[in-house]
Each structure stands twice: as C-alpha cells, then as structure tokens.
N, C-alpha and C. Protein backbone atom coordinates (compact mmCIF):
# COMPACT_ATOMS: atom_id res chain seq x y z
N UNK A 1 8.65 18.54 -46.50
CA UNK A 1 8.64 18.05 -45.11
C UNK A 1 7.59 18.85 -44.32
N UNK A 2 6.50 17.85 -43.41
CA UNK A 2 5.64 18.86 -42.99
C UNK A 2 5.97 19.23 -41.78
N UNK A 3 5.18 20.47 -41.57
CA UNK A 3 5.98 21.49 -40.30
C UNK A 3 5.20 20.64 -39.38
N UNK A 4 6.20 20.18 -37.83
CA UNK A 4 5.81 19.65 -36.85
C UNK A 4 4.49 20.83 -35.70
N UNK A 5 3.69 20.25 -35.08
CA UNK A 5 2.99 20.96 -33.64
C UNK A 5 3.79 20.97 -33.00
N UNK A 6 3.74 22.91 -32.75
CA UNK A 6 4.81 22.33 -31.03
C UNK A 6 4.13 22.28 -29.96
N UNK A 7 2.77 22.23 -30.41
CA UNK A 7 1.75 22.24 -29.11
C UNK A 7 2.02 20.76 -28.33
N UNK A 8 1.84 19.74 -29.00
CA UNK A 8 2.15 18.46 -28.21
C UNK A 8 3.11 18.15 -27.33
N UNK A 9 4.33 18.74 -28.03
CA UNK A 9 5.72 18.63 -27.64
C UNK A 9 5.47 19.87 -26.23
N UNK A 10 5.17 21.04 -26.03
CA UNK A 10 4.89 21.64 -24.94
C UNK A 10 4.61 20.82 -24.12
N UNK A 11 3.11 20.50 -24.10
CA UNK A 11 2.35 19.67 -23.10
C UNK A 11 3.67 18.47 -22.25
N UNK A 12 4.05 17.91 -23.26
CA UNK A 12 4.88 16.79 -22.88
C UNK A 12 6.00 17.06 -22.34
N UNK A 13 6.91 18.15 -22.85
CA UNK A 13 7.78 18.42 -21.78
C UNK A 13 6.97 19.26 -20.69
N UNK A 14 6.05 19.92 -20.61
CA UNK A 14 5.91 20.57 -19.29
C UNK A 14 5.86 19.34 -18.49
N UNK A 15 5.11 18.45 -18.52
CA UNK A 15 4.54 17.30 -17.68
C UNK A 15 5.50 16.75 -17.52
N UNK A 16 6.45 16.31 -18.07
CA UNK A 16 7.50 15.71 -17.80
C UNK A 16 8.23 16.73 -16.93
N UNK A 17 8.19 17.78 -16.94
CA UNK A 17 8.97 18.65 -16.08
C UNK A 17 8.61 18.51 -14.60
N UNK A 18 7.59 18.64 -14.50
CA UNK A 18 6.36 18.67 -13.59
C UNK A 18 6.61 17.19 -12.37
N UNK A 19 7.07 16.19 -13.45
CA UNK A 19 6.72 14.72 -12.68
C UNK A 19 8.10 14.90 -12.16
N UNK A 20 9.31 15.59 -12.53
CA UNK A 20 10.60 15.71 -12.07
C UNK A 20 10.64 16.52 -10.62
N UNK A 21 10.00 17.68 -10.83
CA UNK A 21 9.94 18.05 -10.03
C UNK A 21 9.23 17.87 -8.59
N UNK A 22 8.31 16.81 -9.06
CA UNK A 22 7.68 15.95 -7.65
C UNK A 22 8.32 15.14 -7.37
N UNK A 23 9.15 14.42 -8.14
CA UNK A 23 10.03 13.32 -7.89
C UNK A 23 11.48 13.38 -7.45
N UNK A 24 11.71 14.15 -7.45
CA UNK A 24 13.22 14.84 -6.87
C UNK A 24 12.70 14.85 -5.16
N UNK A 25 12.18 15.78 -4.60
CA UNK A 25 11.96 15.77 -3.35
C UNK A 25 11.68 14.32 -2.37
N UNK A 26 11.03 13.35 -3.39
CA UNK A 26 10.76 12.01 -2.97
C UNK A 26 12.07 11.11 -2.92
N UNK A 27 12.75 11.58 -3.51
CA UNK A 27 14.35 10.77 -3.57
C UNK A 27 15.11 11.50 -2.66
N UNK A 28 15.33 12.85 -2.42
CA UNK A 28 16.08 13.26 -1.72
C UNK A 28 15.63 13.37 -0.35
N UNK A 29 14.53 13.16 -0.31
CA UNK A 29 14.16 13.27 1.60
C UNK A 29 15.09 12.14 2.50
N UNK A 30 14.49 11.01 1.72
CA UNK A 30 14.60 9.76 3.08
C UNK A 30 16.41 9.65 2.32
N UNK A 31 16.81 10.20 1.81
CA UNK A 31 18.60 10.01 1.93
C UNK A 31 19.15 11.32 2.79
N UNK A 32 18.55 12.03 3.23
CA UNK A 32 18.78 13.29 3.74
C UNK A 32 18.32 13.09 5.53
N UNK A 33 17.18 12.63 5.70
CA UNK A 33 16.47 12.10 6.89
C UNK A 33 16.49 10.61 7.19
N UNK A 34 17.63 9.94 7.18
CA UNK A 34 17.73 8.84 7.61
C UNK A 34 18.11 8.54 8.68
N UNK A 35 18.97 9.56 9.13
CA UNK A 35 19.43 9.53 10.87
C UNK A 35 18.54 10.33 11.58
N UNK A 36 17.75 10.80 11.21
CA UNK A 36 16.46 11.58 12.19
C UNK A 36 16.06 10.58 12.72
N UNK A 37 16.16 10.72 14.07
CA UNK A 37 15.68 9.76 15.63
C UNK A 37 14.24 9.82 15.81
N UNK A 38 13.54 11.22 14.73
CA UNK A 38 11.76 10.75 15.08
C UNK A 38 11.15 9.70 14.52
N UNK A 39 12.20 9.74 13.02
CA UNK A 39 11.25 8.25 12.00
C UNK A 39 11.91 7.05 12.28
N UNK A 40 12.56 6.98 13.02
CA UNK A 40 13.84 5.47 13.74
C UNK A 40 12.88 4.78 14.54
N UNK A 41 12.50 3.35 14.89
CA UNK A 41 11.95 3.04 15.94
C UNK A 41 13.51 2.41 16.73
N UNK A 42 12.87 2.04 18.17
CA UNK A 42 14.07 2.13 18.77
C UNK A 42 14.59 0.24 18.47
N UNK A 43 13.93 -0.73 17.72
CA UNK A 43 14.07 -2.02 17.43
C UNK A 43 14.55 -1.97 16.04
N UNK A 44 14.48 -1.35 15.35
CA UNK A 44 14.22 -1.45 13.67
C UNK A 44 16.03 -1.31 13.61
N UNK A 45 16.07 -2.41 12.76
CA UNK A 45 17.80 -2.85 12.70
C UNK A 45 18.04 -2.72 11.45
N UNK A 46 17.22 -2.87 10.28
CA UNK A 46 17.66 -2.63 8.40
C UNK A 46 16.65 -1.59 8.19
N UNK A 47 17.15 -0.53 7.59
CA UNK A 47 16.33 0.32 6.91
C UNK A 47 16.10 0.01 5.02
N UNK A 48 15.20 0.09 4.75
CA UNK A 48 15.56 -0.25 3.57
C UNK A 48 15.22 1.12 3.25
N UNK A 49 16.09 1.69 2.11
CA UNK A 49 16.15 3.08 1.38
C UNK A 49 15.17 2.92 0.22
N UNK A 50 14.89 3.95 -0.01
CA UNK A 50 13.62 4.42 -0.78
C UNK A 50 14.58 4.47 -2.23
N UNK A 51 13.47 3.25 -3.35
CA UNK A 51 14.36 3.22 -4.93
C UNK A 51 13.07 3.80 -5.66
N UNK A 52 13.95 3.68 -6.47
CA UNK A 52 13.07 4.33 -8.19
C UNK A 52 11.77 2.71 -8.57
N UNK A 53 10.82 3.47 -8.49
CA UNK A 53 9.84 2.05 -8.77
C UNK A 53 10.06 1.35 -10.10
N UNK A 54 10.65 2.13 -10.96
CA UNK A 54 10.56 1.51 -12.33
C UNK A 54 11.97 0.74 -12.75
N UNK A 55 12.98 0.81 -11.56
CA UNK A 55 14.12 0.47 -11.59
C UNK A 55 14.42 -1.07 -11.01
C-alpha cells in the first residue's frame, strides 16, 4: 500500500479551515443585528435573512 502526501491533505484542510472561518461571521452577523434601528429603513416590512448560497 503506497504511503499517502500529507502535503495535499494540509493545504486542503487549512483552506477549508480558512473559508469557515470567513463564513461563520457572515452567518452570524445579520442574525445577531437584525433589530439594529441603523440597518432598518423606517418602510421596509419583510426582512429577508441572510442563507447559505449553496443551500
């Protein structure tokens, strides 16, 4: 059995780590800041909440 690179497998989880960690803050803002009265206009009646694009 030949011995695997773990060089690839690095790369790929770092990056994958990486895209988590940009992507967490993007999900948790606008569920956290939804009643903040600066991003509200004073007409706007449906908010639509921020989804996963691939979902």
């Amino acid at each position: 059995m030949p011995q695997l690179n773990p060089r690839p497998w690095f790369y790929i989880l770092s990056l994958s780590w990486l895209a988590v960690v940009i992507m967490l803050p993007l999900k948790i803002y606008p569920l956290t800041h939804l009643n903040d009265p600066s991003n509200l206009s004073a007409n706007q009646t449906n908010i639509k909440h921020w989804v996963w694009p691939w979902t």
